[in-house]
Protein backbone atom coordinates (compact mmCIF):
# COMPACT_ATOMS: atom_id res chain seq x y z
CA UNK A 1 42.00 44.40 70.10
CA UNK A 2 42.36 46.27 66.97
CA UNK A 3 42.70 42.87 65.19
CA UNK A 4 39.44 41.55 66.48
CA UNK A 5 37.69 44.80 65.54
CA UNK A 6 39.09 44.43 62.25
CA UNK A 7 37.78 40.76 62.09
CA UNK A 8 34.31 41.79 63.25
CA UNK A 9 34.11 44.12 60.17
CA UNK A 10 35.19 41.90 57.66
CA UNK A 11 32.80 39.57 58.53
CA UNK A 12 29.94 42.33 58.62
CA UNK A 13 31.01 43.22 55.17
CA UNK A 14 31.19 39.56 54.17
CA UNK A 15 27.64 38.83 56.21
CA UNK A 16 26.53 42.30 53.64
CA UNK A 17 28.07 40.76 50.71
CA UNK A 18 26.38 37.42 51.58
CA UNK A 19 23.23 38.89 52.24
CA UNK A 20 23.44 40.98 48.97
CA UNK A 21 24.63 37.75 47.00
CA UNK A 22 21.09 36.29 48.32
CA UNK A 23 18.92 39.35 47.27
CA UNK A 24 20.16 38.84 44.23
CA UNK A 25 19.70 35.44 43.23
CA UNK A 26 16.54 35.37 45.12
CA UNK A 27 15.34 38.24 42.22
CA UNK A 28 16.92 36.07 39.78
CA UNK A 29 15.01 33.12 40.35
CA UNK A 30 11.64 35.50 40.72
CA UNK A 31 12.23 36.61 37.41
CA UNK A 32 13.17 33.60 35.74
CA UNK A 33 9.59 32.27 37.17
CA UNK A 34 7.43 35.49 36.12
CA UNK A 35 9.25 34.63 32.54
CA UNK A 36 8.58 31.03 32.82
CA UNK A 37 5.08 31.76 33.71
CA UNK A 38 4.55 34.55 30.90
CA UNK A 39 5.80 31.84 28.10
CA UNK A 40 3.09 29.30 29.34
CA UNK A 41 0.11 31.78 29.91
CA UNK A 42 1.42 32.66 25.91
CA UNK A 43 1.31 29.03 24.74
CA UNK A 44 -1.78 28.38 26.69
CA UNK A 45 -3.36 31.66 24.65
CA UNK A 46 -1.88 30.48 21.72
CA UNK A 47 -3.22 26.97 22.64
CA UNK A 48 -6.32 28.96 22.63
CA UNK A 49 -6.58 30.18 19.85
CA UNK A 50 -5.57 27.42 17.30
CA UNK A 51 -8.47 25.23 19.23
CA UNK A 52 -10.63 27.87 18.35
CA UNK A 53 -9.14 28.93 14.98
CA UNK A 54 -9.08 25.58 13.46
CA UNK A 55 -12.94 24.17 13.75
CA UNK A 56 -13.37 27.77 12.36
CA UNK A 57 -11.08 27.61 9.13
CA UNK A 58 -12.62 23.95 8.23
CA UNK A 59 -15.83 24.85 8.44
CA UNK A 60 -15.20 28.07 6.21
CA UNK A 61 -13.39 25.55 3.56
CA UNK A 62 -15.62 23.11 3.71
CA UNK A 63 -18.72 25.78 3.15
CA UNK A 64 -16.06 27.08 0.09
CA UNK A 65 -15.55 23.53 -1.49
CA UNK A 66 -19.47 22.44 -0.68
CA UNK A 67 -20.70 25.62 -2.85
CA UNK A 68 -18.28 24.94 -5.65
CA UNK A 69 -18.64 20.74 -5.84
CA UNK A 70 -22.82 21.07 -5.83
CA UNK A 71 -22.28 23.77 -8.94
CA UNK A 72 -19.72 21.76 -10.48
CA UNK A 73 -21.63 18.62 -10.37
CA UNK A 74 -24.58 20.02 -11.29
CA UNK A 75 -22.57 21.27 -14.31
CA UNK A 76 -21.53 18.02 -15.12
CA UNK A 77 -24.59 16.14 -14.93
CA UNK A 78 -26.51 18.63 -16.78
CA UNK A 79 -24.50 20.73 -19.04
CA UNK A 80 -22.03 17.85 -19.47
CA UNK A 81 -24.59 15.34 -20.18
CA UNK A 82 -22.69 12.99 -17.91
CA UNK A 83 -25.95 11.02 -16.67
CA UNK A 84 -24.13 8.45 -14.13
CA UNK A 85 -24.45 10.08 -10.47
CA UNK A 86 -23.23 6.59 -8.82
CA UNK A 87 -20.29 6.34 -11.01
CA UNK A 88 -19.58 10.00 -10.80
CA UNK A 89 -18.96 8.97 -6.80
CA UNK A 90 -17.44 6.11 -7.85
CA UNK A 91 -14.68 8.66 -9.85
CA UNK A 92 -14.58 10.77 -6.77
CA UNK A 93 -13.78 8.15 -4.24
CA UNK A 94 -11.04 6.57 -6.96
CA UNK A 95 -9.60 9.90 -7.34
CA UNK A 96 -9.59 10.43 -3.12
CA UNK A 97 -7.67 7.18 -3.17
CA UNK A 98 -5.30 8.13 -5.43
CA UNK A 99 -4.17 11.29 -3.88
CA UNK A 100 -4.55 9.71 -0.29
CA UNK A 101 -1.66 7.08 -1.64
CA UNK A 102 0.49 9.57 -3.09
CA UNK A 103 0.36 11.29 0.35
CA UNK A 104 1.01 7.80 1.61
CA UNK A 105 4.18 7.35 -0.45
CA UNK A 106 5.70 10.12 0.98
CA UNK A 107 4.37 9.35 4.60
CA UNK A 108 2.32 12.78 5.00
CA UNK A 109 -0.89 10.65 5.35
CA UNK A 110 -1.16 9.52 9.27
CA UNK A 111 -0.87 6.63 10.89
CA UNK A 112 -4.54 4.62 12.08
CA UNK A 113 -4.53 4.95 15.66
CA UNK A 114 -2.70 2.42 17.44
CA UNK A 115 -5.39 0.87 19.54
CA UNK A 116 -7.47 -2.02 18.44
CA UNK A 117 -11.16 -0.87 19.47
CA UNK A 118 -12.45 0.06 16.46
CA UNK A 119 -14.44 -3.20 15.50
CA UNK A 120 -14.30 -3.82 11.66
CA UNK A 121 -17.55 -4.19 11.44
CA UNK A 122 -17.56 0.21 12.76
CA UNK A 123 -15.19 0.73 9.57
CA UNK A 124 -17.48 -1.61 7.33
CA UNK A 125 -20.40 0.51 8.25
CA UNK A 126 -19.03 3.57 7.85
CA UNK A 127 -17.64 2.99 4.14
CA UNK A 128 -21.27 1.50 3.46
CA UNK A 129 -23.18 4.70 4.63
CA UNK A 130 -20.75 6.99 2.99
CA UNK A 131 -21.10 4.91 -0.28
CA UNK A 132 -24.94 5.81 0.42
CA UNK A 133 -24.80 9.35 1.34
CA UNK A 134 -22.72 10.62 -1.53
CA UNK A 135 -23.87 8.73 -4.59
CA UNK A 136 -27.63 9.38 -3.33
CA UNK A 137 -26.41 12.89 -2.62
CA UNK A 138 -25.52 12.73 -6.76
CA UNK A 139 -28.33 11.15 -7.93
CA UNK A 140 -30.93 13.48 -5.97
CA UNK A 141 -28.81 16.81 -7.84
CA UNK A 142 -29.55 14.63 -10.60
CA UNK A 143 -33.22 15.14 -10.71
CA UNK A 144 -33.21 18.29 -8.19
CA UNK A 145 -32.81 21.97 -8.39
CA UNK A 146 -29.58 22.92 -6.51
CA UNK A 147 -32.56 24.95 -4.13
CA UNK A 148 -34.41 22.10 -3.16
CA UNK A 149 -30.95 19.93 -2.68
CA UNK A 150 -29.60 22.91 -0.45
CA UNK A 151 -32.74 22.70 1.68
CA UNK A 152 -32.49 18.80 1.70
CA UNK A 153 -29.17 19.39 3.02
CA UNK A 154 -29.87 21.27 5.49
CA UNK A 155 -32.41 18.83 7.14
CA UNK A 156 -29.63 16.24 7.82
CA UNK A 157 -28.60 18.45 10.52
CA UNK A 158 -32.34 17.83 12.92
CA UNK A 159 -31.28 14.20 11.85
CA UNK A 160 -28.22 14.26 13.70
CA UNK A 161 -30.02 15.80 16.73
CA UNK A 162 -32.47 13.38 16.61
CA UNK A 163 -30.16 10.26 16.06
CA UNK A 164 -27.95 11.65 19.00
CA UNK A 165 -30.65 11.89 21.27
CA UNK A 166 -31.72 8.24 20.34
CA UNK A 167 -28.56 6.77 20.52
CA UNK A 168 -26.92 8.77 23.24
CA UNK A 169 -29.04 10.32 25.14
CA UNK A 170 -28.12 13.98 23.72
CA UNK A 171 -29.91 16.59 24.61
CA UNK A 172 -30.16 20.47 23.06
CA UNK A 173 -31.48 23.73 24.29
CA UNK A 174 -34.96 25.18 23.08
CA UNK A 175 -33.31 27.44 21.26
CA UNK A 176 -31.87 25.38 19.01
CA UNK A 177 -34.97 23.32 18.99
CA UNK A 178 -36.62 26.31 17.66
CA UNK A 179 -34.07 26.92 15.06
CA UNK A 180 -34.65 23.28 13.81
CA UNK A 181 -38.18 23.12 13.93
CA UNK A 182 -38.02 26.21 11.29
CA UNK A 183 -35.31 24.68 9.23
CA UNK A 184 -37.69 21.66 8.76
CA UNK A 185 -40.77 23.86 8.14
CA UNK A 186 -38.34 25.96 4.92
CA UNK A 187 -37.65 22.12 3.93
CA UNK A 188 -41.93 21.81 3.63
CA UNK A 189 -42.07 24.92 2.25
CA UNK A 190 -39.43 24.02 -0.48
CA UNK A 191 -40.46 21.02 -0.99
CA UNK A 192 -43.90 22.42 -2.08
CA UNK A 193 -43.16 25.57 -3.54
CA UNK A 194 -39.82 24.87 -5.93
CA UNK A 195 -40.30 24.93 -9.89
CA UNK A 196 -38.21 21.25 -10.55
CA UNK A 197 -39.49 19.96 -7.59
CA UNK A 198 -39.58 15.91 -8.25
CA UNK A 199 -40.98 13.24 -6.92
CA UNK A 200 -38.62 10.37 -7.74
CA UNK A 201 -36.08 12.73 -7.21
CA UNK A 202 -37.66 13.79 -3.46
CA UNK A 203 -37.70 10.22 -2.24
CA UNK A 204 -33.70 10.07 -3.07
CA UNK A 205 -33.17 13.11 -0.68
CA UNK A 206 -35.26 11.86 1.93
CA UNK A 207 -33.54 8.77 1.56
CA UNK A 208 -30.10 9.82 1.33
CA UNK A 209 -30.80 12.33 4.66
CA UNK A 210 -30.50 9.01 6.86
CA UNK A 211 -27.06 7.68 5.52
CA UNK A 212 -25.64 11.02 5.61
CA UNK A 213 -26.34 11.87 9.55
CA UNK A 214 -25.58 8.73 10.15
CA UNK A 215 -21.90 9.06 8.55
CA UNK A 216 -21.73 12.14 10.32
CA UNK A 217 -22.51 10.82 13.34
CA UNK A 218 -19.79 8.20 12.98
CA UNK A 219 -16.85 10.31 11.47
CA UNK A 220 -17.32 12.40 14.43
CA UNK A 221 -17.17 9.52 17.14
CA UNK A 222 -14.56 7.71 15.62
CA UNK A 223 -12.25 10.96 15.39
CA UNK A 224 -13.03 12.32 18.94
CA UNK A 225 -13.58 9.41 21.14
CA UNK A 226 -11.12 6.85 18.97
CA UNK A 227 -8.07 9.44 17.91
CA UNK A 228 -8.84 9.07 14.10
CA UNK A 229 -7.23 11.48 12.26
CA UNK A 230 -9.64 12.70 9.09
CA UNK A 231 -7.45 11.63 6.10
CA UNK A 232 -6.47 8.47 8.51
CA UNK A 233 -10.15 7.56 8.71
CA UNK A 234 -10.95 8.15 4.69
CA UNK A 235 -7.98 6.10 3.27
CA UNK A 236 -9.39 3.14 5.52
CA UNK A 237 -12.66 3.59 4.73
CA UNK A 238 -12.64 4.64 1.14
CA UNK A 239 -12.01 0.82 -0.14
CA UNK A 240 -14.88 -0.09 1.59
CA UNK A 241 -17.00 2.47 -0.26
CA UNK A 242 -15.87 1.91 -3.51
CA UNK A 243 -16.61 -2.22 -2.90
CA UNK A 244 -20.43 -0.68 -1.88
CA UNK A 245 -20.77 1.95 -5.03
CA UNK A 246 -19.98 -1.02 -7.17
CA UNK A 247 -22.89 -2.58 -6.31
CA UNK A 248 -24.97 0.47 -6.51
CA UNK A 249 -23.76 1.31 -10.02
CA UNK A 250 -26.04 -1.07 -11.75
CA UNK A 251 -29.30 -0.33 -9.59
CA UNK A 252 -29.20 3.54 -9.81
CA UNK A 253 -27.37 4.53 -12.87
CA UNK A 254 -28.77 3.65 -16.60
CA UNK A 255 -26.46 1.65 -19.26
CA UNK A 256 -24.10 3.90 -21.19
CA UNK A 257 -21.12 4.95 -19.26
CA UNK A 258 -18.45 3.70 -21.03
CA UNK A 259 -19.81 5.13 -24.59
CA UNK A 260 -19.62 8.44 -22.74
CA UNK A 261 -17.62 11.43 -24.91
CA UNK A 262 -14.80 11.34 -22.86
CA UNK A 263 -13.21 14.71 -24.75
CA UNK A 264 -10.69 16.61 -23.11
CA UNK A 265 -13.11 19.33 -21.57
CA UNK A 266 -15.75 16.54 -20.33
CA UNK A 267 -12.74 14.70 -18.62
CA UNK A 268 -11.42 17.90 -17.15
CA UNK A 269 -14.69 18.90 -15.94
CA UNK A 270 -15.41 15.40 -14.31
CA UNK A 271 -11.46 15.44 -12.88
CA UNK A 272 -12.54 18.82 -11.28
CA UNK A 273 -15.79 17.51 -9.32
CA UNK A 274 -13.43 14.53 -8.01
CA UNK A 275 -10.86 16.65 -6.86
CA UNK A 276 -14.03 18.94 -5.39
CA UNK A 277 -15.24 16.06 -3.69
CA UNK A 278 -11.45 14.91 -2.14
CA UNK A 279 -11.18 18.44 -0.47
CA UNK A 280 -14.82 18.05 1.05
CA UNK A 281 -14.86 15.23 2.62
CA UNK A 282 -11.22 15.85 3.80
CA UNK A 283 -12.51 19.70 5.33
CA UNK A 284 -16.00 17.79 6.26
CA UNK A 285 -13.98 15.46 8.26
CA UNK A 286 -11.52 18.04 10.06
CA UNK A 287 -14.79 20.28 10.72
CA UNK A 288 -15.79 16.81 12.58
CA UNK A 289 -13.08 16.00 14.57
């Protein structure tokens, strides 16, 4: 009798011990979830964040670099004397090659995206309207004030709209209707009222508004639809546009380049705008994708 009663509390403290064991692990494994699920909900803020973070910092570098590359090539074509806006892009796209292959050689540029849908004749397009958007973006600073270029450049942007409701079928609030419609009306206004307002020079930015949404439009497709990455994209494409600017050399620039002064400061000051124009297109095309 007394051994059975002895039994029967042994196994109550062993059922207890059991019982406790379970409590236990069961508040283990709770905790080990409500940490699990704290260090995703983190990520996913921090997720959050960087998507929101990083359009944000490209578009603040590219408005940076876009200020300092219309100065500095308005510097050179003026001050510098360096009358050549074609082959000034034609510098800028050799010196964006350059640095792209360095990058290359130490296999920090990306990979092209695996996938064979992008048609070459996509990538042949897109190196002929960026040949067309930059050097007539040079050529009309060439006979523009930087006012009337700004306000030029700013009208690409009810382009795009326009293009993307054409082509796609995109459609935009009345707000930002609104907002365009004004833009377009400062663009009359400018185009009117500004000192070194020219006409030549005002059929090269109407001119070079078309090519330049159109790029847009393209970078941005290729990048979010195709997996393009932005320095990816340019070190295909920027063959292409040099092939294109060749041709455009001896329609849009006058005789002469080669006798330029090519002194130390004029070189430096041309090296500059190139390495200007690298970063912008580079932030351009991250603010894209």
């Amino acid at each position: 009798m007394f051994s059975f009663l002895v039994r029967k509390d042994i196994k109550k403290v062993l059922k207890r011990k059991d019982s406790d064991a379970g409590h236990k692990g069961r508040a283990l494994e709770e905790l080990r979830a409500s940490l699990f699920n704290k260090l995703r909900l983190s990520e996913g803020v921090k997720r959050q964040r960087q998507c929101r973070c990083g359009p944000i910092a490209a578009l603040t570098f590219n408005f940076v670099v876009a200020v300092g590359i219309i100065f500095t090539n308005k510097l050179v074509l003026n001050n510098v004397k360096f009358k050549f806006p074609i082959f000034l892009t034609f510098i800028h796209y050799v010196v964006s090659w350059f640095l792209m292959a360095i990058l290359n050689a130490f296999s920090i540029l990306a990979a092209s995206p695996s996938s064979k849908s992008t048609r070459l004749s996509t990538l042949i397009t897109l190196g002929t309207v960026m040949s067309l958007s930059t050097g007539l973006a040079n050529v009309s600073l060439t006979y523009n004030s930087v006012g009337f270029y700004q306000m030029s450049k700013i009208a690409v942007t009810p382009s795009i709209v326009l293009a993307e409701f054409i082509l796609y079928k995109k459609k935009v609030s009345f707000s930002k209707v609104l907002a365009l419609t004004i833009v377009s009306i400062g663009v009359a206004v400018a185009t009117v009222t500004d000192l070194q307002f020219d006409l030549f020079g005002a059929c090269i930015a109407l001119a070079w508004i078309i090519p330049s949404a159109i790029n847009k439009i393209l970078w941005s497709s290729l990048q979010q639809q195709e997996n393009w990455t932005a320095l990816a994209l340019m070190w295909k494409t920027t063959p292409i546009t040099l092939l294109f600017l060749v041709a455009l050399i001896p329609l849009l620039d006058p005789p002469g380049a080669l006798s330029f002064d090519w002194n130390f400061n004029n070189t430096l000051a041309i090296l500059t705008s190139a390495v200007l124009g690298f970063l912008l297109q580079w932030s351009g095309a991250l603010a894209l994708g």
